[in-house]
N, C-alpha and C. Protein backbone atom coordinates (compact mmCIF):
# COMPACT_ATOMS: atom_id res chain seq x y z
N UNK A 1 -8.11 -24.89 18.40
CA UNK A 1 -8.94 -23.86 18.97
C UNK A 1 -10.02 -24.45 19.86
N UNK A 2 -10.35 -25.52 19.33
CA UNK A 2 -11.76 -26.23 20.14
C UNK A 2 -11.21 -27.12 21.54
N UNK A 3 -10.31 -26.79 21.73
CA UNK A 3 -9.21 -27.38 22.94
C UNK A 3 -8.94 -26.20 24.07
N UNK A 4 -8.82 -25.03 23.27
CA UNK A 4 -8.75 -23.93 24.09
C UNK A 4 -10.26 -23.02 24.47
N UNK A 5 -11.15 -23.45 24.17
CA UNK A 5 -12.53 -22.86 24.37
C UNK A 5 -13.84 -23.32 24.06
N UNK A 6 -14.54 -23.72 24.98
CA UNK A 6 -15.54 -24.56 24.82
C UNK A 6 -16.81 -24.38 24.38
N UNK A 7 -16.48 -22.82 23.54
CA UNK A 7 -17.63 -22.72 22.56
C UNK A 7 -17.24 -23.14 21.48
N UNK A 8 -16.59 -22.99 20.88
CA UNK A 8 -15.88 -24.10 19.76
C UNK A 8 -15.79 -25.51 20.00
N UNK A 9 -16.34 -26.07 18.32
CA UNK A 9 -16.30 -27.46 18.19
C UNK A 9 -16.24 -27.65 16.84
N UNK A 10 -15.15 -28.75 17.08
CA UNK A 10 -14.16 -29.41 15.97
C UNK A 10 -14.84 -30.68 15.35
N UNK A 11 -15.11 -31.01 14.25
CA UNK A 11 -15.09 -32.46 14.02
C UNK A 11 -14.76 -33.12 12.63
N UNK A 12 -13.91 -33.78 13.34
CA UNK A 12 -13.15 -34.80 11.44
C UNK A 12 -14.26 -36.09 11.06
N UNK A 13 -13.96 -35.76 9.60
CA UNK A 13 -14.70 -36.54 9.54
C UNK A 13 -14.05 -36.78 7.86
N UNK A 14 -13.53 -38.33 7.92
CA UNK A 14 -13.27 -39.09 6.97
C UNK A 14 -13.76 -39.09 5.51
N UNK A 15 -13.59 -38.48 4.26
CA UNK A 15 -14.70 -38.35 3.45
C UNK A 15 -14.46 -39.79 2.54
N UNK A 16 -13.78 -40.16 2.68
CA UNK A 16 -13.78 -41.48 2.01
C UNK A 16 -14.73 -42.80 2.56
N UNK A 17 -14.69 -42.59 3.86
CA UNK A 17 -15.59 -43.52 4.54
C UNK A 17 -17.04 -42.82 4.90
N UNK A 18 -17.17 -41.78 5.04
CA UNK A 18 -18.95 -40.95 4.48
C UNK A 18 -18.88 -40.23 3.04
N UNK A 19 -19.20 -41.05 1.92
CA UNK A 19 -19.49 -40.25 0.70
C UNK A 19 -20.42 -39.43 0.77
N UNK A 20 -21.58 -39.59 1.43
CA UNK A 20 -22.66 -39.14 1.28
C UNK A 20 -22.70 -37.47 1.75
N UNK A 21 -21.59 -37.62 3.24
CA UNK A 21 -21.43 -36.07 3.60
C UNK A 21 -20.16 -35.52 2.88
N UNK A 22 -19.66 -36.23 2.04
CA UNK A 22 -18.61 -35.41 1.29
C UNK A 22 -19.26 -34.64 0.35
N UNK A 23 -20.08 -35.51 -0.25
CA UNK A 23 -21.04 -34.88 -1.97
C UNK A 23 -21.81 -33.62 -1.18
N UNK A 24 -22.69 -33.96 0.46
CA UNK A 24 -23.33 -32.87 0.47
C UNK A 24 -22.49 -31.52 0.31
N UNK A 25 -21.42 -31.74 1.00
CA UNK A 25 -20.35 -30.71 1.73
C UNK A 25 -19.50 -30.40 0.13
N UNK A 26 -19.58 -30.80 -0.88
CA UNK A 26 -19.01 -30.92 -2.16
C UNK A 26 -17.23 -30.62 -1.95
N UNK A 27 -17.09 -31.49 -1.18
CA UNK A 27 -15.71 -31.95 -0.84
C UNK A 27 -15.34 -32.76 -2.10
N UNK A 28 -13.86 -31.41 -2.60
CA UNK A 28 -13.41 -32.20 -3.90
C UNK A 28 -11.71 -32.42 -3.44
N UNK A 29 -10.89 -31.46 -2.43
CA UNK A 29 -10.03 -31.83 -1.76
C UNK A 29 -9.75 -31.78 -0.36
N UNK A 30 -8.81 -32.57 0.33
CA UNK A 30 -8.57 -31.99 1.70
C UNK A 30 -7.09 -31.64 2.03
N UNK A 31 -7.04 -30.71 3.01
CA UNK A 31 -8.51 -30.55 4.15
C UNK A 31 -9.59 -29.23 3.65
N UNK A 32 -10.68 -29.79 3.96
CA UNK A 32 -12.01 -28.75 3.86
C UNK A 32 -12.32 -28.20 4.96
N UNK A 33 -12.43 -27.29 5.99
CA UNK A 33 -12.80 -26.73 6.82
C UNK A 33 -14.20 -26.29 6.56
N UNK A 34 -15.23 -26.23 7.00
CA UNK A 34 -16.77 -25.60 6.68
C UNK A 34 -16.55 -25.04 8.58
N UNK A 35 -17.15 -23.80 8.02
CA UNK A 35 -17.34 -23.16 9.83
C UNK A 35 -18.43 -22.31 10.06
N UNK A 36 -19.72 -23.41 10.60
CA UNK A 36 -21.31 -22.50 10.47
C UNK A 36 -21.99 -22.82 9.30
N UNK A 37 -21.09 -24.06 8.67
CA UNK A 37 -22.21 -23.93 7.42
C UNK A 37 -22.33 -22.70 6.43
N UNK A 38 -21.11 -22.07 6.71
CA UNK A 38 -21.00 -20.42 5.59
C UNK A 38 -20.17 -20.57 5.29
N UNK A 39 -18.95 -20.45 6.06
CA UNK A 39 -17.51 -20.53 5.29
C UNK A 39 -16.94 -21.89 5.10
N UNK A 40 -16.37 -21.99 3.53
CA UNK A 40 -15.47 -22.69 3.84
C UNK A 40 -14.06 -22.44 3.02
N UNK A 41 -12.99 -23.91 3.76
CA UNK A 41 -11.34 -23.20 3.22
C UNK A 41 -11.42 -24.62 2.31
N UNK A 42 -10.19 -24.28 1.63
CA UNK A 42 -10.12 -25.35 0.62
C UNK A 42 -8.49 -25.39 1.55
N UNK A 43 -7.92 -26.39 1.25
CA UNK A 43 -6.55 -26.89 1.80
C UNK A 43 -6.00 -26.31 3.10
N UNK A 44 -4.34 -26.85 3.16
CA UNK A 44 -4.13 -25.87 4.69
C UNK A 44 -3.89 -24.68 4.43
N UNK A 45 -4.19 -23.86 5.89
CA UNK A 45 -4.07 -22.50 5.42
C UNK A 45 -3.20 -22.09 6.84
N UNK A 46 -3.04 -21.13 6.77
CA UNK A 46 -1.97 -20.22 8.24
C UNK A 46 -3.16 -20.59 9.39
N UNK A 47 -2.37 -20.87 10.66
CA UNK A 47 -3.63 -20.66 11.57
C UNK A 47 -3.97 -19.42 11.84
N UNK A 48 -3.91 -18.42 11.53
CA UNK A 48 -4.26 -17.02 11.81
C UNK A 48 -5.28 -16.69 10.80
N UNK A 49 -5.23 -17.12 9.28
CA UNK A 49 -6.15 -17.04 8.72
C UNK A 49 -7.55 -17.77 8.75
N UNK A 50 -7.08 -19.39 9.50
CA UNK A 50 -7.83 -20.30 10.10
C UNK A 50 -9.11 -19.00 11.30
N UNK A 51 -7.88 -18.80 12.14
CA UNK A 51 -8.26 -17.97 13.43
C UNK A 51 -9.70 -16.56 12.57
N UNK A 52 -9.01 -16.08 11.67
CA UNK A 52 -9.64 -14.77 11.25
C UNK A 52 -10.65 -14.69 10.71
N UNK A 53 -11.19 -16.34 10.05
CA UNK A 53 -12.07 -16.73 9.47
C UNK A 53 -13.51 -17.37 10.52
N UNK A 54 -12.95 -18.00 11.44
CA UNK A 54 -13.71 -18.03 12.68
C UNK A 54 -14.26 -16.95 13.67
N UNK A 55 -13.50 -15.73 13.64
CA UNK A 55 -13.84 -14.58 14.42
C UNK A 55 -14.69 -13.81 12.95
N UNK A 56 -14.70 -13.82 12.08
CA UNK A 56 -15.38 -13.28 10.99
C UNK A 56 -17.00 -13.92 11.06
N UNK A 57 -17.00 -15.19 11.08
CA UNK A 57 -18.46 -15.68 11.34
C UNK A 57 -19.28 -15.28 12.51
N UNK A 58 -18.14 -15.24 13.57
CA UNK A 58 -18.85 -15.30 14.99
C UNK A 58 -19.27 -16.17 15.49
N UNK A 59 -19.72 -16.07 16.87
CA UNK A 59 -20.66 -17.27 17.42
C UNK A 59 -21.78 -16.83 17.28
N UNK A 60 -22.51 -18.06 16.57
CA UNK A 60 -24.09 -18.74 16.39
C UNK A 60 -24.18 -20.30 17.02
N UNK A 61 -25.52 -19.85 17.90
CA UNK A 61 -26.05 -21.27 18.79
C UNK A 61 -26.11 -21.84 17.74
N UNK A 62 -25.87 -23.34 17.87
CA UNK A 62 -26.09 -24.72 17.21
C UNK A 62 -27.55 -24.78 17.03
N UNK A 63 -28.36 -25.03 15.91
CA UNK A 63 -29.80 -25.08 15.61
C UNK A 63 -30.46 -26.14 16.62
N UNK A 64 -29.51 -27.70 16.88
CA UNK A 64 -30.27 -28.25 18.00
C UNK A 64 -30.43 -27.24 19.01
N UNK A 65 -29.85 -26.89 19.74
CA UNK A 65 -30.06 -25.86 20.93
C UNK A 65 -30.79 -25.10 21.11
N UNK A 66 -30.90 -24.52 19.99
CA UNK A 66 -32.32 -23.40 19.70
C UNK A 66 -33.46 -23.91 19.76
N UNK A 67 -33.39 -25.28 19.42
CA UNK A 67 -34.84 -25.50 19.10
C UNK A 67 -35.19 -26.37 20.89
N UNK A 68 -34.30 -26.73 21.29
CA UNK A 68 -34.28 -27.26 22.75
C UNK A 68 -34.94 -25.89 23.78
N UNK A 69 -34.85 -25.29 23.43
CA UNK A 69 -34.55 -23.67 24.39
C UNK A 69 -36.27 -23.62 24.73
């Protein structure tokens, strides 16, 4: 999705090699998806439910940005 639209942004991130953001994120399997810091998925899921879960949050500016503004 973050390939097809550049308000979306994607990022992996290894939890074996950052413990520290796994424990915050209380990553107990993967893949974990977190989207906004509200939702998150536990394992894989359909991309449509991927998709339905992202249009459910909406877009919210990134807090750096806000505070840049």
């Amino acid at each position: 999705m973050s390939l097809e639209n550049k308000l979306i942004r994607a990022d992996v991130v290894e939890a074996q090699e950052f413990p520290n953001m796994a424990r915050m994120y209380s990553v107990s399997a993967v893949p974990k998806t977190i989207i906004n810091n509200t939702v998150q998925i536990v394992g894989n899921v359909p991309e449509q439910h991927l998709l339905d879960k992202v249009m459910q949050v909406g877009y919210k500016e990134p807090e750096a940005e806000k505070k840049g503004s």
